[in-house]
Each structure stands twice: as structure tokens, then as C-alpha cells.
Protein backbone atom coordinates (compact mmCIF):
# COMPACT_ATOMS: atom_id res chain seq x y z
CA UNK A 1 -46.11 -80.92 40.51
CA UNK A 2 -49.46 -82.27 38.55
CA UNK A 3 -51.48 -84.82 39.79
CA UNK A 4 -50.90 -86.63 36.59
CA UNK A 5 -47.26 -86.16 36.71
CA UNK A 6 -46.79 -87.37 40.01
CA UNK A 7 -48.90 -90.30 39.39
CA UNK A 8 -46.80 -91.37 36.64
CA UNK A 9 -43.65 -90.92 39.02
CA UNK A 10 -45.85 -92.98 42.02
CA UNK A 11 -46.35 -95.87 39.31
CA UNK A 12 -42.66 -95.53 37.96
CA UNK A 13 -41.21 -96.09 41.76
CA UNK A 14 -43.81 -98.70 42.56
CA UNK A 15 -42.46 -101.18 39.64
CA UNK A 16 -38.77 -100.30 40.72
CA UNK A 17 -39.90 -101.80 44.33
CA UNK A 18 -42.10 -105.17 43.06
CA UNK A 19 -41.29 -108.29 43.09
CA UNK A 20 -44.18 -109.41 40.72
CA UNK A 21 -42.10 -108.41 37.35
CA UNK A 22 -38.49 -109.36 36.29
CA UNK A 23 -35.66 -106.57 35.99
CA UNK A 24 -36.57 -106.87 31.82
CA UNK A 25 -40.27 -106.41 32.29
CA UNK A 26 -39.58 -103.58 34.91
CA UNK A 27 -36.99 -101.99 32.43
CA UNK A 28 -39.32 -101.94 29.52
CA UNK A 29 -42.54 -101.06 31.64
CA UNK A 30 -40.95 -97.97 33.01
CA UNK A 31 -39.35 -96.55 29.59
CA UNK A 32 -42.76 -97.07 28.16
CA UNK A 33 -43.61 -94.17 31.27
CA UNK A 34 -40.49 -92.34 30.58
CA UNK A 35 -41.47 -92.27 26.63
CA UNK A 36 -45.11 -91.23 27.28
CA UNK A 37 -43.54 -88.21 29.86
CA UNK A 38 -41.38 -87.25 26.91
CA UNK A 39 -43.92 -87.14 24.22
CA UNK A 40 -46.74 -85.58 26.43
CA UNK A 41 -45.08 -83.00 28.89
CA UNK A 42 -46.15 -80.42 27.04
CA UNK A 43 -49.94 -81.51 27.61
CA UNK A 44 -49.39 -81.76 31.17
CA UNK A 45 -49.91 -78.74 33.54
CA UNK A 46 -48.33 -76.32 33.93
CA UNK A 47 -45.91 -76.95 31.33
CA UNK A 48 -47.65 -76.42 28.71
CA UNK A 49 -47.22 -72.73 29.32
CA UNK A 50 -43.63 -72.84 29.58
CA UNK A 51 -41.20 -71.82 26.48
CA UNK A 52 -40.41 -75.13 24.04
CA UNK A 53 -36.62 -75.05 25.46
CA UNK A 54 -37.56 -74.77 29.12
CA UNK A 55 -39.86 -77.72 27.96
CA UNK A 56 -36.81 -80.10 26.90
CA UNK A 57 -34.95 -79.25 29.90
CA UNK A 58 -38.03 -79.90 32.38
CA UNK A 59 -37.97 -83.21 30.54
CA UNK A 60 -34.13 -83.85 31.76
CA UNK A 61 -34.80 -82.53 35.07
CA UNK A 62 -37.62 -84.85 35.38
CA UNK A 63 -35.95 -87.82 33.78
CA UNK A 64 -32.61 -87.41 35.95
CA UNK A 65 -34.87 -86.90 39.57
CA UNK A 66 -36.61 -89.94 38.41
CA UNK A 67 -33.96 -92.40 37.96
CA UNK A 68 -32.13 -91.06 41.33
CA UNK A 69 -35.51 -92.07 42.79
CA UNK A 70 -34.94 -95.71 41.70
CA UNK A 71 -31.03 -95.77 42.18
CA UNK A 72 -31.56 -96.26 46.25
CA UNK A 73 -33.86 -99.46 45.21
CA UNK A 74 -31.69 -100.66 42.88
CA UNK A 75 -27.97 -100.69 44.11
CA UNK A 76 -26.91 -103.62 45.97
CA UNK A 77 -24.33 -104.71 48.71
CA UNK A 78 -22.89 -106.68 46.32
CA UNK A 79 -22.56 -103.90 43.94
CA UNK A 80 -21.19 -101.97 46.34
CA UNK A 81 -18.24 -103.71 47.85
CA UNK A 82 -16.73 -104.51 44.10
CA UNK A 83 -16.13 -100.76 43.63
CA UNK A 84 -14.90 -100.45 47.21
CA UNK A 85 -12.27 -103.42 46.02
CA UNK A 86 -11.99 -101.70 42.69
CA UNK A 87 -11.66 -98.25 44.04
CA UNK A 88 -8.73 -99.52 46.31
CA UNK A 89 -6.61 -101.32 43.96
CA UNK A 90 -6.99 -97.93 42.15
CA UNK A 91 -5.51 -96.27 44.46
CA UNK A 92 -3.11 -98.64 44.91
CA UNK A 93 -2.04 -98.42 40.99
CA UNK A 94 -1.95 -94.35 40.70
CA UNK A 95 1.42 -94.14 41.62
CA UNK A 96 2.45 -96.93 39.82
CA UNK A 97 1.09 -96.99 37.18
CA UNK A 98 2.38 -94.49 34.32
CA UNK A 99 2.16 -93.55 30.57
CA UNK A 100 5.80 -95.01 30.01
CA UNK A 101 4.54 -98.07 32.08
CA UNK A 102 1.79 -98.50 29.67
CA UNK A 103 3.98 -97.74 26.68
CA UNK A 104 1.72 -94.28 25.98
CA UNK A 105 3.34 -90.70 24.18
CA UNK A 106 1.87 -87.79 25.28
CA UNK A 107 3.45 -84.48 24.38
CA UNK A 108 4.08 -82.12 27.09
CA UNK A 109 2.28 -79.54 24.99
CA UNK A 110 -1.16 -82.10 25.54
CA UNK A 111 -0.80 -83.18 29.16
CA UNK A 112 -3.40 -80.52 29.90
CA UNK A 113 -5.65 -81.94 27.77
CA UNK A 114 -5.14 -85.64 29.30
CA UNK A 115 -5.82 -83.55 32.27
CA UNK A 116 -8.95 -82.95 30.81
CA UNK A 117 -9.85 -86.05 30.13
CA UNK A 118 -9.47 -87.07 33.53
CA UNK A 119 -11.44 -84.77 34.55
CA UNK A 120 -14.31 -85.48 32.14
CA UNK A 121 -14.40 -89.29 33.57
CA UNK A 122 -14.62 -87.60 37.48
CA UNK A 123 -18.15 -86.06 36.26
CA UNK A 124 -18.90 -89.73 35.30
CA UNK A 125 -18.21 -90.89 38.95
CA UNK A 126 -20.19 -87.10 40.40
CA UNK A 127 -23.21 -87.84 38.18
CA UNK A 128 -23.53 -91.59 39.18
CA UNK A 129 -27.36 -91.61 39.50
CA UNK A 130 -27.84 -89.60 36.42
CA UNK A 131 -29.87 -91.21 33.24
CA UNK A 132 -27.89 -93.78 31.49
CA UNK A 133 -27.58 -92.20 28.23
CA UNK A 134 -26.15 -88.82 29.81
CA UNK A 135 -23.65 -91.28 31.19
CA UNK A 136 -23.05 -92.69 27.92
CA UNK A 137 -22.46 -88.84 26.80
CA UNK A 138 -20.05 -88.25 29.21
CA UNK A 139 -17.73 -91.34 28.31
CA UNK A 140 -18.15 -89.51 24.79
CA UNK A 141 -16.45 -86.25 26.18
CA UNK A 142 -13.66 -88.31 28.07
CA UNK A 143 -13.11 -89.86 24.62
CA UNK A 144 -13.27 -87.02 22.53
CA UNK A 145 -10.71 -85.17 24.44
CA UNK A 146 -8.39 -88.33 24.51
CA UNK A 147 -8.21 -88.31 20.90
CA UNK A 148 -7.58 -84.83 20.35
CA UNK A 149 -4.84 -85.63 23.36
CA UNK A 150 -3.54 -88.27 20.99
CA UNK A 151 -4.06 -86.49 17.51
CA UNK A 152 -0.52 -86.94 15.23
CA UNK A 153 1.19 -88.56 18.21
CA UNK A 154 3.91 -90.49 16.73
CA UNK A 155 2.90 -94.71 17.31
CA UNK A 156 3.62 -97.52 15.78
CA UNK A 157 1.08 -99.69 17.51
CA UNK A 158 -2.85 -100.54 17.06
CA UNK A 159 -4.49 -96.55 17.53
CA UNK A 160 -7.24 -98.80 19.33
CA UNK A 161 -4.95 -100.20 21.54
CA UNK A 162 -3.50 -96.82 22.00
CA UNK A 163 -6.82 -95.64 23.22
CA UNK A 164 -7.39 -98.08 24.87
CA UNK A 165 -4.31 -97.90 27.45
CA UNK A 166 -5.27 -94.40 27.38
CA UNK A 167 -8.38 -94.65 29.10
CA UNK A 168 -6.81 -97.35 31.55
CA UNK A 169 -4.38 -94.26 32.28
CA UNK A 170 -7.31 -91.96 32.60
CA UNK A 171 -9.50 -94.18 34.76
CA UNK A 172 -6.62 -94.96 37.08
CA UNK A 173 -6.19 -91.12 37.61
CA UNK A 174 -9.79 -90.46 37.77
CA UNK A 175 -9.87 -93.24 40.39
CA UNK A 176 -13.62 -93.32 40.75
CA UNK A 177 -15.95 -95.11 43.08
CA UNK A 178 -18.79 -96.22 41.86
CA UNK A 179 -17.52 -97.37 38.18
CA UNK A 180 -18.66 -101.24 38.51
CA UNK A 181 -22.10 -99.45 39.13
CA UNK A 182 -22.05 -97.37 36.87
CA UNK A 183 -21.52 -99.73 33.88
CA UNK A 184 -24.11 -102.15 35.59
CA UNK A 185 -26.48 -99.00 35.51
CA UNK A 186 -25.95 -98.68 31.68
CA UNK A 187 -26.10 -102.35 31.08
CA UNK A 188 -29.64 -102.97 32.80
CA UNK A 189 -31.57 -99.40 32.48
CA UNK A 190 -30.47 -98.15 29.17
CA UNK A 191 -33.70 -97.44 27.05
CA UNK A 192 -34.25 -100.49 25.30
CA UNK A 193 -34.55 -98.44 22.25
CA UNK A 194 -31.42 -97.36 21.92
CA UNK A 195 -29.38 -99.22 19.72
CA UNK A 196 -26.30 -101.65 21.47
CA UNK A 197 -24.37 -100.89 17.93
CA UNK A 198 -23.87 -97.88 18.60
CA UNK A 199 -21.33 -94.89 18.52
CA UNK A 200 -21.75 -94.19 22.34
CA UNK A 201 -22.12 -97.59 23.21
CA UNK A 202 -19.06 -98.96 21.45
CA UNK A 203 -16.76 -96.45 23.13
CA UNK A 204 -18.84 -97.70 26.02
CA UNK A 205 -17.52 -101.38 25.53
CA UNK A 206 -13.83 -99.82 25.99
CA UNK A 207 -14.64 -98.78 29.32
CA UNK A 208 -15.84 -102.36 30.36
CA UNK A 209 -12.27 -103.98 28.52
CA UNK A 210 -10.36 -101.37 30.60
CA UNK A 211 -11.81 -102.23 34.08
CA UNK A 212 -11.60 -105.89 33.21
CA UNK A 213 -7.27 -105.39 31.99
CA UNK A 214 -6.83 -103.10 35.11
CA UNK A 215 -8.25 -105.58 37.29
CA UNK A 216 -5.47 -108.10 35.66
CA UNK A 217 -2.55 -106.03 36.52
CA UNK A 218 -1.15 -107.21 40.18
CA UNK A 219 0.32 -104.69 41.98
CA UNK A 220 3.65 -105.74 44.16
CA UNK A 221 5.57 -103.88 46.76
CA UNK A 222 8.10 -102.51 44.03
CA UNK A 223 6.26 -102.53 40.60
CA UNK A 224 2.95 -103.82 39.27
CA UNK A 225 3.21 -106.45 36.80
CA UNK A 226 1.36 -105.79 33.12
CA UNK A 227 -0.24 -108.36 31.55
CA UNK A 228 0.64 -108.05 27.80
CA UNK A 229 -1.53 -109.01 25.78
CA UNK A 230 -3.70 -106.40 22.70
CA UNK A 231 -6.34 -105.07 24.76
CA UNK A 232 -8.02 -104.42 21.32
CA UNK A 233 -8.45 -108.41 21.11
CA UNK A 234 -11.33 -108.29 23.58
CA UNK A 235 -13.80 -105.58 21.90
CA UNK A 236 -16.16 -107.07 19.86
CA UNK A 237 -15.57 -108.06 16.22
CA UNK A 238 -18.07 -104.80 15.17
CA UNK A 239 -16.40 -102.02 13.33
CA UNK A 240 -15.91 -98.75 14.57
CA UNK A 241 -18.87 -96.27 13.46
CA UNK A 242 -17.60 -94.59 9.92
CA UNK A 243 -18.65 -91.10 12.45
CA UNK A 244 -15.99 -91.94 14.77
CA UNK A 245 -13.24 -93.34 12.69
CA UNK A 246 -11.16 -93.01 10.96
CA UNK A 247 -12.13 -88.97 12.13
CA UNK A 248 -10.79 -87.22 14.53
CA UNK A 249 -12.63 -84.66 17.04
CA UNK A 250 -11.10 -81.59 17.08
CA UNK A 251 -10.72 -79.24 19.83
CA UNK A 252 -13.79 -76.90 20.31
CA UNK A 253 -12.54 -73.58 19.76
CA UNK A 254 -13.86 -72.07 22.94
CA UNK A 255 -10.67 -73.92 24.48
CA UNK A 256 -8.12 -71.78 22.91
CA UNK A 257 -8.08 -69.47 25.66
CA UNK A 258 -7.68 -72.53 28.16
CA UNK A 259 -4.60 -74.15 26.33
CA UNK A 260 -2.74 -71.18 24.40
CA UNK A 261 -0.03 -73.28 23.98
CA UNK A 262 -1.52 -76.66 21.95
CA UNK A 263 -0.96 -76.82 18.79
CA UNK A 264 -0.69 -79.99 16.36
């Protein structure tokens, strides 16, 4: 490592630790680093030398050790024990908690794919510490594979309301630990330049309503009880992004060797 590289990362991991500067100022004041690493790198020793696109993924590498550096300093007790409590009543609702219960269709033909999506919100949970916008990302993939999941389903409902049970299926499955964290993560060390109105972030927002409607649902010794109400009532009165809807992803085509047997 540079000298000038690692004093960047010795004045990054000195604001995380002060007490001088407010979470905002420390936010800002280490994106401003983050920024200057991203726009310089290739100035800095011995990367320079290195191919353009072993440049850009230095400058992940980098960005990703750098914010697992902070994540220690940053995580709290408090933090901590709501997703033990969350992670419990989780596990508490996975066996109780079914598409029928929450009034979802999914072909058999497509359960792999919900599969899928399960599995793309368990690299959420893996990647905890990672940068908030590869986070963001990640929700993107869960999402993108639920809607493909969901594609010319037969419903007479809200399609956001839809969606939105079906990522209260998928996080229940995916039963993650460190969720609460995660979205606090997001929420506080996003780059304050990117913009709150978002694709990413508004599919964001449906993670937060669906941690705040599974916390809702009570779980008793022979059935949980479902509050019913439109989850799509508590996004926020933005539209979706014209890129998102009303469009629909549609399944990369290196997966047609994983599920032979999908079809519309």
C-alpha cells in the first residue's frame, strides 16, 4: 500500500472514531475522501501501472475494506439486539407464515425462481459490511428476480402490494440477521450524492415497509395473526421510476440452463 493511500485510509478511520464532528459532518467528510480515492487512484502508486479495469475494481476493493474498517466503530449494542429480536420472531414466522397466508400465486413452474430470490436477499445478510450502494444493488437483484417470479401471474390486487407481500415472503425465508443494520447502514452512510428519489432507493423503501408489517404480525401457538391493511399505503406518495414500471425485467438468458422448465 502507498504512503498516500494509507494516509487517506488513517484519516478516513480517525473521523469514524471522533467525537469532535456529528455523524452528518463525519458522513460528508469521509465521502469527500472516498470521492478524491475514486477520481485519483490512478495517480497514486502503483496503480497507475495497472490495466484501466483492474483500476475500477482496486477502487471496489478499496472502497469495500474501507467501510468494513468503520463497521466495528459504528455498530451498536442497541443495533444489535433489535436484529437478534428481529431475527427470532423470523424464525418464529417461517413455518407459519406462507404464500396462501399472505394471499400470494406463485406457479410451480417459478418457485425456483422465488428460490432465487431468497437467495439473492441471503447475499444481502453475507455482505453486511459491504458499501451501501452495493447493498442497494443487491435489493435490486432480489427484486428483479421477484418480478420475473411474478411476471403474468394472474391477480386482481395492487401489483405493489403484490410485491410487496412478496418480499415479506422472501425476507421471512431469507431470515437474516443483521437486516435492522443493514438498512441503518444505508440510511446514515449512503454517499450523500446519490439521489434519495431514486430507482434503487425506492425499491429500498419496500424493504423498510416490509420489516415494519412483519414486525406487526403476532405470532400465536396455532397461527399468526395478519394485520390487513394495503402495505402499499405506507410507501411514499413518489411514483415509481418510468425505468422500473410499468417494465418488467426479464430473465437473463444465461439462466435457461438453470430453469429449463420456466416459461411465461
Amino acid at each position: 500500500m502507498s504512503d498516500q493511500l494509507e494516509t487517506v485510509i488513517n484519516n478516513i478511520l480517525s473521523l469514524t472514531q471522533s467525537t469532535e464532528v456529528t455523524q452528518i459532518e463525519r458522513v460528508h467528510k469521509i465521502w469527500k475522501y472516498l470521492d478524491y480515492l475514486d477520481n485519483n487512484l490512478e495517480t497514486i502508486p502503483p496503480w497507475g501501472e495497472l490495466p484501466k479495469y483492474w483500476i475500477t475494481t482496486a477502487k471496489e476493493s478499496i472502497q469495500s475494506n474501507i467501510f468494513s474498517l468503520i463497521y466495528p466503530h459504528w455498530i451498536t449494542k442497541d443495533l444489535i439486539d433489535k436484529d437478534q429480536m428481529f431475527h427470532t420472531h423470523l424464525q418464529q414466522l417461517s413455518s407459519q407464515v406462507t404464500k396462501e397466508f399472505l394471499g400470494l400465486t406463485i406457479p410451480d413452474s417459478r418457485q425456483e425462481l422465488f428460490d432465487v430470490a431468497v437467495e439473492e436477499f441471503q447475499l444481502l445478510d453475507i455482505h453486511f459490511k459491504e458499501p451501501p450502494r452495493l447493498l442497494l444493488y443487491r435489493i435490486y437483484a432480489c427484486f428483479n428476480v421477484l418480478t420475473v417470479t411474478l411476471l403474468d401471474t394472474k391477480v386482481t390486487d395492487c401489483v405493489v402490494d403484490i410485491l410487496l407481500s412478496a418480499i415479506v415472503l422472501v425476507i421471512i425465508k431469507a431470515c437474516p440477521q443483521h437486516l435492522n443494520a443493514i438498512c441503518c447502514w444505508i440510511d446514515e452512510w449512503s454517499s450523500p450524492l446519490d439521489s434519495r428519489s431514486s430507482e434503487l432507493f425506492y425499491l429500498y423503501t419496500h424493504v423498510n415497509v416490509a420489516i415494519h408489517y412483519i414486525n406487526l404480525i403476532e405470532v400465536k401457538p396455532w397461527r399468526p395473526t395478519l394485520p390487513w391493511i394495503s402495505l402499499s399505503s405506507w410507501l411514499p406518495s413518489m411514483p415509481a421510476p418510468p425505468s422500473w414500471s410499468p417494465s418488467w425485467p426479464s430473465l437473463p438468458s444465461s439462466w435457461s440452463t438453470r430453469f429449463p422448465s420456466w416459461s411465461h
